[in-house]
Protein backbone atom coordinates (compact mmCIF):
# COMPACT_ATOMS: atom_id res chain seq x y z
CA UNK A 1 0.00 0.00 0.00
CA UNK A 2 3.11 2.46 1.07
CA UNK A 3 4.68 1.35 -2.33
CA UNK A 4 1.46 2.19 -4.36
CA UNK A 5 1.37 5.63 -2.78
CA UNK A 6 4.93 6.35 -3.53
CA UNK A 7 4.09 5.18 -6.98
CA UNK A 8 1.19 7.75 -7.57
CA UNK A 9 3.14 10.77 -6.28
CA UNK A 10 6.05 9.99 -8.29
CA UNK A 11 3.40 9.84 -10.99
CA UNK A 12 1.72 13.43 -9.99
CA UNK A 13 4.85 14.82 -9.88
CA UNK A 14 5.93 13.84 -13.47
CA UNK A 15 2.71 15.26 -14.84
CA UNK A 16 2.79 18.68 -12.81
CA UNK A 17 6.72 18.92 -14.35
CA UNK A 18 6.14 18.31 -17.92
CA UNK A 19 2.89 20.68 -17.81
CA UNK A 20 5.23 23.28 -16.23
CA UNK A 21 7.88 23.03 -18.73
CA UNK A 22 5.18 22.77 -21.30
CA UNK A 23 3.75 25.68 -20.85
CA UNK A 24 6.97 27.48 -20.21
CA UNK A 25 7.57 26.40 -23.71
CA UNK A 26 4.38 27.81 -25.03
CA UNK A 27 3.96 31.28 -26.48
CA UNK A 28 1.81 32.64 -24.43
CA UNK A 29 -1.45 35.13 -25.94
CA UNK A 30 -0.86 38.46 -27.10
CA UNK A 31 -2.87 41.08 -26.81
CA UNK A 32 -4.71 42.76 -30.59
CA UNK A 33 -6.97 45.31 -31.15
CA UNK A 34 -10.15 45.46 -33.02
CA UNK A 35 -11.70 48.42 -32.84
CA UNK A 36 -12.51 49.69 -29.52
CA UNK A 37 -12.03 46.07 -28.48
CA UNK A 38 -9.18 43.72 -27.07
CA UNK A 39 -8.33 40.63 -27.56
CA UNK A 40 -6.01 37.79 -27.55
CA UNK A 41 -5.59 35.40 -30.24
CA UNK A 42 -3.81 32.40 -30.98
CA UNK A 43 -2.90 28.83 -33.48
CA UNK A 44 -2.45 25.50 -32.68
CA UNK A 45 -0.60 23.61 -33.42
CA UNK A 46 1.93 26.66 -32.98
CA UNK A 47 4.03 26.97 -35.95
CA UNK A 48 0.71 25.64 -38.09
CA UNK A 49 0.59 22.95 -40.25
CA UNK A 50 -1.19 21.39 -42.88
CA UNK A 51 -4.79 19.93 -42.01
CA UNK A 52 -6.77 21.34 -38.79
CA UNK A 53 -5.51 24.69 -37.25
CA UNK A 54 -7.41 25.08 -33.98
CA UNK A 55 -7.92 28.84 -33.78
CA UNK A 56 -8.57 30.47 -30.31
CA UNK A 57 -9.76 34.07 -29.44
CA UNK A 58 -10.17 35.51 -26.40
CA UNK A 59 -12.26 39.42 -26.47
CA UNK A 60 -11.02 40.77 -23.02
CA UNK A 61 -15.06 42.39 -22.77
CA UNK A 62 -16.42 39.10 -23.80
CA UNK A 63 -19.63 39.94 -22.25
CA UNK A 64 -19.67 42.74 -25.32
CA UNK A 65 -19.27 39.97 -28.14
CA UNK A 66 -22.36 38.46 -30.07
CA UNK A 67 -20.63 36.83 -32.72
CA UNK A 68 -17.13 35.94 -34.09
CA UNK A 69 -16.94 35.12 -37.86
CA UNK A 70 -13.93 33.91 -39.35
CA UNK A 71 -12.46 34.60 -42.76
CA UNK A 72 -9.28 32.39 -44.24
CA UNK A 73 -7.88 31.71 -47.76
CA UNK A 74 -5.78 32.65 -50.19
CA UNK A 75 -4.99 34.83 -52.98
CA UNK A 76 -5.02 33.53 -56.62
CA UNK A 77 -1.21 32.49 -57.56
CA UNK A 78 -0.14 31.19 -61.10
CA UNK A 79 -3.10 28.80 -62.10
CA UNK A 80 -4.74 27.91 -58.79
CA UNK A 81 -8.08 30.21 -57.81
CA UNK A 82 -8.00 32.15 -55.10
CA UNK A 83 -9.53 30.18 -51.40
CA UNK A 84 -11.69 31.36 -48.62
CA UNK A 85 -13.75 30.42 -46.48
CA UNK A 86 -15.32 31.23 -43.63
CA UNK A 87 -16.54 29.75 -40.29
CA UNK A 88 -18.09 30.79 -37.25
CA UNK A 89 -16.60 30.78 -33.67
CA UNK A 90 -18.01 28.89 -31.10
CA UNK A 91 -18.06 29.68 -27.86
CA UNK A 92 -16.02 27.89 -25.65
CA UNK A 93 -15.35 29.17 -21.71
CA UNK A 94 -13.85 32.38 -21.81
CA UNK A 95 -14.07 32.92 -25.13
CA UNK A 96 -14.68 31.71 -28.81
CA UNK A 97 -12.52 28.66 -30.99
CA UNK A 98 -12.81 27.93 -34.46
CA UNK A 99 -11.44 24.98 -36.65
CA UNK A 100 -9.65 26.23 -39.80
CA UNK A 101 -8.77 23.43 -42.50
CA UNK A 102 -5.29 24.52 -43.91
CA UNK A 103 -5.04 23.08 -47.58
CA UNK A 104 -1.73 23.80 -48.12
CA UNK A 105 1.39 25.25 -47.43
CA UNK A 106 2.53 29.12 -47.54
CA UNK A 107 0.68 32.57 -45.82
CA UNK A 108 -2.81 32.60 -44.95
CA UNK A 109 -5.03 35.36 -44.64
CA UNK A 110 -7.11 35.27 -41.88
CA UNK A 111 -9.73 37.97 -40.90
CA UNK A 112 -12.14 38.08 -38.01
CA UNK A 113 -15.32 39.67 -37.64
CA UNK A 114 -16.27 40.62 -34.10
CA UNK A 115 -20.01 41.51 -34.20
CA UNK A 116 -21.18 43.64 -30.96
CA UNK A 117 -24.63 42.89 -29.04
CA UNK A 118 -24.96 46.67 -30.08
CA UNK A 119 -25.24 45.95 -33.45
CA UNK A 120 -22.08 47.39 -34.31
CA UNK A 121 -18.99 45.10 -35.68
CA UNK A 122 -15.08 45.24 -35.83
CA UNK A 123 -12.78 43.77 -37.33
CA UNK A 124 -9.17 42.21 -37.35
CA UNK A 125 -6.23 41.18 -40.08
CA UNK A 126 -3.95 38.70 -39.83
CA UNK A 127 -1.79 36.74 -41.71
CA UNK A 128 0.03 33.48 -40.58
CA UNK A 129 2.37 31.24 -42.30
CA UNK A 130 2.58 27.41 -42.11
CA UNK A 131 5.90 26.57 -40.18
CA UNK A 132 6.76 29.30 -38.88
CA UNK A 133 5.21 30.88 -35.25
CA UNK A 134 2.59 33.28 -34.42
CA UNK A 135 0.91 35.30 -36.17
CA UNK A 136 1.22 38.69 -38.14
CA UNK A 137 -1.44 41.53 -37.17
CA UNK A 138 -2.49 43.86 -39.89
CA UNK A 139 -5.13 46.54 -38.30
CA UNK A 140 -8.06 47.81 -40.22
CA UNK A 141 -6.87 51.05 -40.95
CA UNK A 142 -3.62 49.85 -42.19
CA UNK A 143 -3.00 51.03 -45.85
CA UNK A 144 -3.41 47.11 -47.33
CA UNK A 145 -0.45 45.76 -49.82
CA UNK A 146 -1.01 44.98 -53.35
CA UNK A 147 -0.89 41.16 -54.15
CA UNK A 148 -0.05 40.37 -57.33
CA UNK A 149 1.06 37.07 -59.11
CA UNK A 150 2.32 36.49 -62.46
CA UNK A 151 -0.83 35.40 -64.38
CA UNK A 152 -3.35 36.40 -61.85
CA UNK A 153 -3.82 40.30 -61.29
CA UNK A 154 -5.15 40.99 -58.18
CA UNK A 155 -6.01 44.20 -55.88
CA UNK A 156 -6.40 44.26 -51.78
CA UNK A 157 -8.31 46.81 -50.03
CA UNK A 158 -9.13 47.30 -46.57
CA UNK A 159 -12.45 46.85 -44.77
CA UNK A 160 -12.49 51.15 -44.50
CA UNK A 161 -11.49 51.65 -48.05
CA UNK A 162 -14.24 49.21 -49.71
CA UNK A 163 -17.17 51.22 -46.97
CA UNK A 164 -15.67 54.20 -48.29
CA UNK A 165 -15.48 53.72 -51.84
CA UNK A 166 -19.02 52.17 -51.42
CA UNK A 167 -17.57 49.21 -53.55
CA UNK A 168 -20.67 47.31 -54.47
CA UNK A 169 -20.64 43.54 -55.48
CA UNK A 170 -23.19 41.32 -57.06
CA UNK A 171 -22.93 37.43 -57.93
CA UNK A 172 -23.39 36.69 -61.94
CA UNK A 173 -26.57 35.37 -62.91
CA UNK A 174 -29.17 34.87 -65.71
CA UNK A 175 -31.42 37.94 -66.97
CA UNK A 176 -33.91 37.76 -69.63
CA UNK A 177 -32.53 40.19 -72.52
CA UNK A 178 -33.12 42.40 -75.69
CA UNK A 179 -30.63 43.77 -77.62
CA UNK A 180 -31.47 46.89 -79.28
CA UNK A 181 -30.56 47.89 -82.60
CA UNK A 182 -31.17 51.80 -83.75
CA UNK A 183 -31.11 52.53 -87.94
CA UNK A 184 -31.74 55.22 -89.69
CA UNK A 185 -34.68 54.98 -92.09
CA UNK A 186 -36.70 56.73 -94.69
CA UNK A 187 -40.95 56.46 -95.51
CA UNK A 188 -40.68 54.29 -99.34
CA UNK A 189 -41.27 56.20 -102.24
CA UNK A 190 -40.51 53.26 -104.35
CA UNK A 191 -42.29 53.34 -108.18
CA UNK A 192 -39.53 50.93 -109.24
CA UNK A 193 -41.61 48.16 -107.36
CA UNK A 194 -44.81 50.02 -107.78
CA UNK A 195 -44.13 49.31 -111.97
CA UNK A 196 -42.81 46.05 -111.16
CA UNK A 197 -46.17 44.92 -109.67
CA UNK A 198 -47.74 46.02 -112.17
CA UNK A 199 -45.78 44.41 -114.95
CA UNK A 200 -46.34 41.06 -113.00
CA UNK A 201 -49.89 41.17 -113.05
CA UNK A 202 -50.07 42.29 -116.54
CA UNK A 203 -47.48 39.68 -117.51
CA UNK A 204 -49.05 35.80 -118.54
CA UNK A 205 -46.35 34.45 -120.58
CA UNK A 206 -42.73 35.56 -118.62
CA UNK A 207 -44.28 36.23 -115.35
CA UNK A 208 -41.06 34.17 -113.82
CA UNK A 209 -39.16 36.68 -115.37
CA UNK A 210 -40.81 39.78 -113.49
CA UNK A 211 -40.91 37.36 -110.23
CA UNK A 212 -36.95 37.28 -109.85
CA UNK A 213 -37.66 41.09 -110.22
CA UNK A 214 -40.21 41.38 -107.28
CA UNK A 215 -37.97 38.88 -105.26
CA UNK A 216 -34.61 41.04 -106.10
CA UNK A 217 -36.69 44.00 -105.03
CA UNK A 218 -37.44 42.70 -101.79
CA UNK A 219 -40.86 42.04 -102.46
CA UNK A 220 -41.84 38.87 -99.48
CA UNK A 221 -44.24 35.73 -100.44
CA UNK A 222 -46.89 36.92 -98.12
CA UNK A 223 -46.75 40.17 -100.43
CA UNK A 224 -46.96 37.89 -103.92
CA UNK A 225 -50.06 35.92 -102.00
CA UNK A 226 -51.76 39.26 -101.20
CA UNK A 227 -50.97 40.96 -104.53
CA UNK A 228 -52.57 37.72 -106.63
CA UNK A 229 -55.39 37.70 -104.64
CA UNK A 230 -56.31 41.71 -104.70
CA UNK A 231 -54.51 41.84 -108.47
CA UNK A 232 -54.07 45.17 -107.34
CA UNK A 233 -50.44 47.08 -106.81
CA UNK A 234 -49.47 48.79 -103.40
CA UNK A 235 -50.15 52.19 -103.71
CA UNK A 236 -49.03 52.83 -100.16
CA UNK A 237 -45.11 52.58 -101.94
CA UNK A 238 -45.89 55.79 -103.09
CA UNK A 239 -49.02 57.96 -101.51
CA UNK A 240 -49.41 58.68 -97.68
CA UNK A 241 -52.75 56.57 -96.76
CA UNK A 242 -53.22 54.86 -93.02
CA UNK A 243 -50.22 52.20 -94.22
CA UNK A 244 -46.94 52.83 -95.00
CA UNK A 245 -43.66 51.35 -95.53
CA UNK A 246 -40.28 52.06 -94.46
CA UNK A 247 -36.74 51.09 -95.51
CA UNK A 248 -34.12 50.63 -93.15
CA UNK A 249 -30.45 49.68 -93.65
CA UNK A 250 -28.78 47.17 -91.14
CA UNK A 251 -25.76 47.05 -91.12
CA UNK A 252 -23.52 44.12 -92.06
CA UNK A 253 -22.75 43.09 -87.85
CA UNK A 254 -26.45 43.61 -87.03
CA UNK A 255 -27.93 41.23 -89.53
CA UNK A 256 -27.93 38.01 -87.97
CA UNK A 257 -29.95 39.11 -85.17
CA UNK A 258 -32.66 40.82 -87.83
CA UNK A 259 -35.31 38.63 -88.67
CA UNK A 260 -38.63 38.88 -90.64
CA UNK A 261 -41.52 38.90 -88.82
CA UNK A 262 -40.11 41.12 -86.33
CA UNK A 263 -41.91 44.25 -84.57
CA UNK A 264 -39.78 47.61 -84.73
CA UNK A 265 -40.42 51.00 -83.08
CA UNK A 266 -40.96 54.18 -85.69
CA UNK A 267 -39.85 57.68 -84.66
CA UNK A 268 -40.11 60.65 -86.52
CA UNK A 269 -39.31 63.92 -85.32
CA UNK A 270 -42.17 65.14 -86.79
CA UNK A 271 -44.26 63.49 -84.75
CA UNK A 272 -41.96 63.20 -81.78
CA UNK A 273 -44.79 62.57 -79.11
CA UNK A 274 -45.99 59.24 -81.06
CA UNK A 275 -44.29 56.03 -81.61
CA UNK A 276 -45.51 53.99 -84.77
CA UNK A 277 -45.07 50.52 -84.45
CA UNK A 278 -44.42 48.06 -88.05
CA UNK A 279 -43.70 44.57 -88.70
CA UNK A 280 -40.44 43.78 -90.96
CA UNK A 281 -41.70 42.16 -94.01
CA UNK A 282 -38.68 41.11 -95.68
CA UNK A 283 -34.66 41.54 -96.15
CA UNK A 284 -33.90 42.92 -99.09
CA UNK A 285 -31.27 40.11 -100.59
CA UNK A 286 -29.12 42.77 -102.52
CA UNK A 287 -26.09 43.33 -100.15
CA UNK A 288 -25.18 47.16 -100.43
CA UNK A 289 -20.89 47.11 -100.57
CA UNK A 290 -20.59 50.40 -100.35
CA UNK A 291 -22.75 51.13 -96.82
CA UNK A 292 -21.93 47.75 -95.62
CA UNK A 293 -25.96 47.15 -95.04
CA UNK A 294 -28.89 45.22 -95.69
CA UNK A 295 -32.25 46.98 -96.57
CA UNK A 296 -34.89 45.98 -94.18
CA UNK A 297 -38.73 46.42 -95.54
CA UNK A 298 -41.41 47.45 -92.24
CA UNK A 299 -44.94 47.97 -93.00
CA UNK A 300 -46.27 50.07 -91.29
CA UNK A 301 -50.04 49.38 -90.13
CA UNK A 302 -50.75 53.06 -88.20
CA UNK A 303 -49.32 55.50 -89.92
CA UNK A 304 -52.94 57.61 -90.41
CA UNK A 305 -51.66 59.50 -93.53
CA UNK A 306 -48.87 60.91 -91.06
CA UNK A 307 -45.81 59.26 -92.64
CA UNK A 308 -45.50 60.39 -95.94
CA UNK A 309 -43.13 59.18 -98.73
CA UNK A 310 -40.07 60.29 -98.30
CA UNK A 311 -39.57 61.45 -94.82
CA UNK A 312 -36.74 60.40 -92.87
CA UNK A 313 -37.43 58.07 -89.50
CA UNK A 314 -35.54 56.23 -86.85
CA UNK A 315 -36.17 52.17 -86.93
CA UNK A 316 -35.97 50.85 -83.19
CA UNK A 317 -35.54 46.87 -83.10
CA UNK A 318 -35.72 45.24 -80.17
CA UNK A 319 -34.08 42.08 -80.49
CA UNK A 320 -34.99 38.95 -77.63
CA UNK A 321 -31.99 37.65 -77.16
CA UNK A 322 -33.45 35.42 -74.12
CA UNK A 323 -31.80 34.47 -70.67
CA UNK A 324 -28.34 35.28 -70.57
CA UNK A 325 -25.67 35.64 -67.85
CA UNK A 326 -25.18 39.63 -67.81
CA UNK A 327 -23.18 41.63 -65.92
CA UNK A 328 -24.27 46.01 -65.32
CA UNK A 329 -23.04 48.27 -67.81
CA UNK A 330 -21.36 50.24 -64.97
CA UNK A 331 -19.42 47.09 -63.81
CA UNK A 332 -17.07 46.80 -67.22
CA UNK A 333 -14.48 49.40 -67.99
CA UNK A 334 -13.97 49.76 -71.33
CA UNK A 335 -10.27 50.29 -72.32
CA UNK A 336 -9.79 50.58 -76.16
CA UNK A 337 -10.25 46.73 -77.22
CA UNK A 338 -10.11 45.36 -74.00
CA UNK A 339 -13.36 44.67 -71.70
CA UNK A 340 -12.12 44.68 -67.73
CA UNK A 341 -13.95 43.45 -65.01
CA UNK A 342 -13.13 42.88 -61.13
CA UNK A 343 -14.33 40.27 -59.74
CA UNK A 344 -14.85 39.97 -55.99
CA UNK A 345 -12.63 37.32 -53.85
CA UNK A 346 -13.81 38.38 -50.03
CA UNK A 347 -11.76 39.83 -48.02
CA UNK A 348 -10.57 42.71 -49.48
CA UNK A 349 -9.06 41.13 -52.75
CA UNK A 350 -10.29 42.13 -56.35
CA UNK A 351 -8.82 39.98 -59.75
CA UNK A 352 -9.28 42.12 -62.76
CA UNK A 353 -10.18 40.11 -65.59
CA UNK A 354 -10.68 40.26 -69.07
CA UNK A 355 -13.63 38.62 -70.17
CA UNK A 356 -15.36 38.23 -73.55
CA UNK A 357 -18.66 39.99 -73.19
CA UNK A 358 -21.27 40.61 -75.98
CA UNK A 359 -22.70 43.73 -77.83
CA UNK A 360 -24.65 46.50 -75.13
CA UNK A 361 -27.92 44.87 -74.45
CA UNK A 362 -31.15 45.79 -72.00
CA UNK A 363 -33.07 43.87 -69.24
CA UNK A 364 -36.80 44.03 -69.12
CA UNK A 365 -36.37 46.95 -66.68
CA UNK A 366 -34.37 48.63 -69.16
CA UNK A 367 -31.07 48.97 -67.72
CA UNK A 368 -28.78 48.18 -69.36
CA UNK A 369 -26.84 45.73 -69.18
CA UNK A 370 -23.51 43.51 -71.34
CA UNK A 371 -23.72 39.36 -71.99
CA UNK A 372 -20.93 37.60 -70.28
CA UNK A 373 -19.93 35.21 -73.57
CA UNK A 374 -16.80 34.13 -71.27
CA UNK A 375 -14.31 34.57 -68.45
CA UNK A 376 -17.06 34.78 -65.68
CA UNK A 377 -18.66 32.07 -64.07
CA UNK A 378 -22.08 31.82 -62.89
CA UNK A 379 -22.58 32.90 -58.78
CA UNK A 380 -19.21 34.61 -59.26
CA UNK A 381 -18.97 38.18 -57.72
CA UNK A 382 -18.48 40.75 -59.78
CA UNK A 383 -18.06 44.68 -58.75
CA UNK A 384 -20.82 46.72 -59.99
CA UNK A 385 -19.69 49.76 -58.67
CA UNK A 386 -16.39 51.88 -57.68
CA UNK A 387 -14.65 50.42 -60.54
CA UNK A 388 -12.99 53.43 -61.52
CA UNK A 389 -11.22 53.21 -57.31
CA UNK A 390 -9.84 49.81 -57.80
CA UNK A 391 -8.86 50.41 -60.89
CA UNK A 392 -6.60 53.64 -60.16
CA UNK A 393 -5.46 51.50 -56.87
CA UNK A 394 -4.16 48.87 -58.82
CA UNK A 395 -2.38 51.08 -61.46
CA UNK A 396 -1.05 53.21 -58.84
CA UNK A 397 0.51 49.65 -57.44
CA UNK A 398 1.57 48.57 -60.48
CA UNK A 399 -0.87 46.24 -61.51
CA UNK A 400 -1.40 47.22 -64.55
CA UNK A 401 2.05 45.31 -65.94
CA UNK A 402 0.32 42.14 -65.03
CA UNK A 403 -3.02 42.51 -67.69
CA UNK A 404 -0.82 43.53 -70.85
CA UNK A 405 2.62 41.68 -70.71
């Protein structure tokens, strides 16, 4: 029994030594500030490793703290994305511990969010580094350091500068589009077609021979249908009545999205309080080389003797060009060829990119608004706003070497 006591002590003793000299060994918790708050912060393991990092922070007016969210990643380097996530502390005795999953080796970012019962929230930079010890503070107001890789172009703000610059961010989605095409167009007075009419009515034995004139004319086959059944011409080609028909030229990189059967919008500025509305009849096939256009034929069903031959209109075509990931007008800078976009990492970082986006286009709302063809993923943030800020940051850094090597 004397032997088994001896034993335990001995035992005890062992355990109270290496504790001792364990936490001797131990870097003990420095003090940080967030705000108008305190608190201590530390890793382990401590130098950190890949796999779990144990994360432990300690507010000094605890009582004060609502929430702790934690931010961690990455920036983009070379060919790998940029990472980050983000977890939420839970509270564990005298203050908060979070689990972070380390992917990798190098410098970690790693922000914290300390949300008051107040309702106000402040916040706290660091950056650590696997194998080597404790932790490197960065404070809010601190002016942040570019980050840039080779391939990857990339911009850091701080918390202050992005509520300052009211930098806005929105994730990429699907909107339901129209593309909207403006031409300049003039009321037919067209007797060549007029004549041509009447020569095919007239005509029994070549009347192919004055068809391939109606077709090369522009003339559609709902027009032949209606013109063998009335046998009479269109006199609305040259004489105001309540139709009339307008000629448009599209040009050569507006085509495609032209079709017949289309409504368009009619403006005149002599009439600038109405809008006349027409159906495209037909595409004239004769290419003009010169203007680089197509003539598009719109009859007109309201024009109540106001559009007379001759007078010059605007054609508005609105083109459906169905759901389509779209990005604000405002978010793209345009810099001579080049389209560039910022898209939003958390935490402060901004990639410019250079995506391939499509012609100006409109959402039902009409705002407009530019396709995203490629370069931008779906859910992706993109800035919307304060463009112009990151954009002068990042040249003012140097950035711009990285987009045109």
């Amino acid at each position: 029994m004397k032997n088994s006591n001896i034993l335990i002590s001995v035992v005890v003793l062992v355990v109270l030594i290496f504790g001792y000299f364990k936490f001797m060994k131990s870097e003990p918790l420095k003090m940080y500030q967030a705000g108008d708050l305190m608190l201590r912060v530390s890793l382990s393991p401590n130098p950190p490793r890949v796999g779990d990092v144990k994360l432990t922070v300690i507010p000094v007016d605890r009582q004060k703290i609502a929430t702790i969210d934690v931010g961690y990643g990455m920036p983009a380097m070379g060919n790998m994305p940029a990472m980050h996530s983000v977890v939420s502390g839970e509270r564990a005795g005298d203050g908060y511990k979070a689990l972070l999953s380390v992917s990798m080796l190098g410098t970690w970012d790693l922000n914290l969010e300390l949300k008051t019962k107040d309702g106000k929230s402040q916040k706290a930079n660091f950056k650590f580094s696997t194998g080597q010890k404790g932790l490197s503070y960065y404070p809010d107001e601190a002016p942040a350091p570019m980050d840039m890789s080779s391939d990857v172009p990339m911009v850091k703000l701080t918390a202050k500068q992005v509520k300052l610059a009211e930098v806005k961010s929105a994730p990429l989605k699907k909107l339901t589009i129209f593309r909207s095409i403006r031409a300049a167009g003039v009321v037919a007075y067209d007797p060549d077609l007029l004549v041509a009419e009447q020569e095919y009515l007239a005509e029994e034995e070549n009347k192919d021979l004055v068809l391939n004139k109606l077709k090369l004319l522009g003339i559609s086959k709902a027009e032949l249908v209606v013109l063998d059944k009335t046998q009479k011409p269109d006199e609305a080609l040259i004489l105001p009545s309540d139709r009339a028909w307008v000629y448009a030229d599209i040009y050569e990189y507006e085509i495609g999205d032209v079709k017949a059967g289309q409504r368009v919008a009619i403006k005149s500025i002599a009439y600038p309080e109405n809008t006349f509305y027409g159906i495209i009849r037909s595409i004239v096939p004769a290419f003009n080389a010169k203007t680089r256009s197509n003539r598009v034929r719109i009859e007109v069903l309201t024009a109540s003797r106001k559009l007379n031959p001759n007078m010059y209109v605007d054609a508005i075509f609105n083109i459906p060009l169905g759901s389509k990931p779209a990005i604000p007008k405002a978010a793209a800078l345009i810099t001579g060829k080049e389209q560039l976009v910022y898209v939003d990492h958390g935490s402060g970082y901004y990639e410019r990119r250079l995506p391939k986006l499509g012609s100006l286009a409109y959402t039902q709302a009409n705002l407009p608004v530019y396709p995203v063809i490629s370069g931008i993923k779906e859910g992706e943030l993109v800035v919307g706003e304060a463009n112009f800020l990151l954009d002068s940051q990042s040249e003012l850094s140097g950035g711009i070497s990285g987009l045109y090597k």
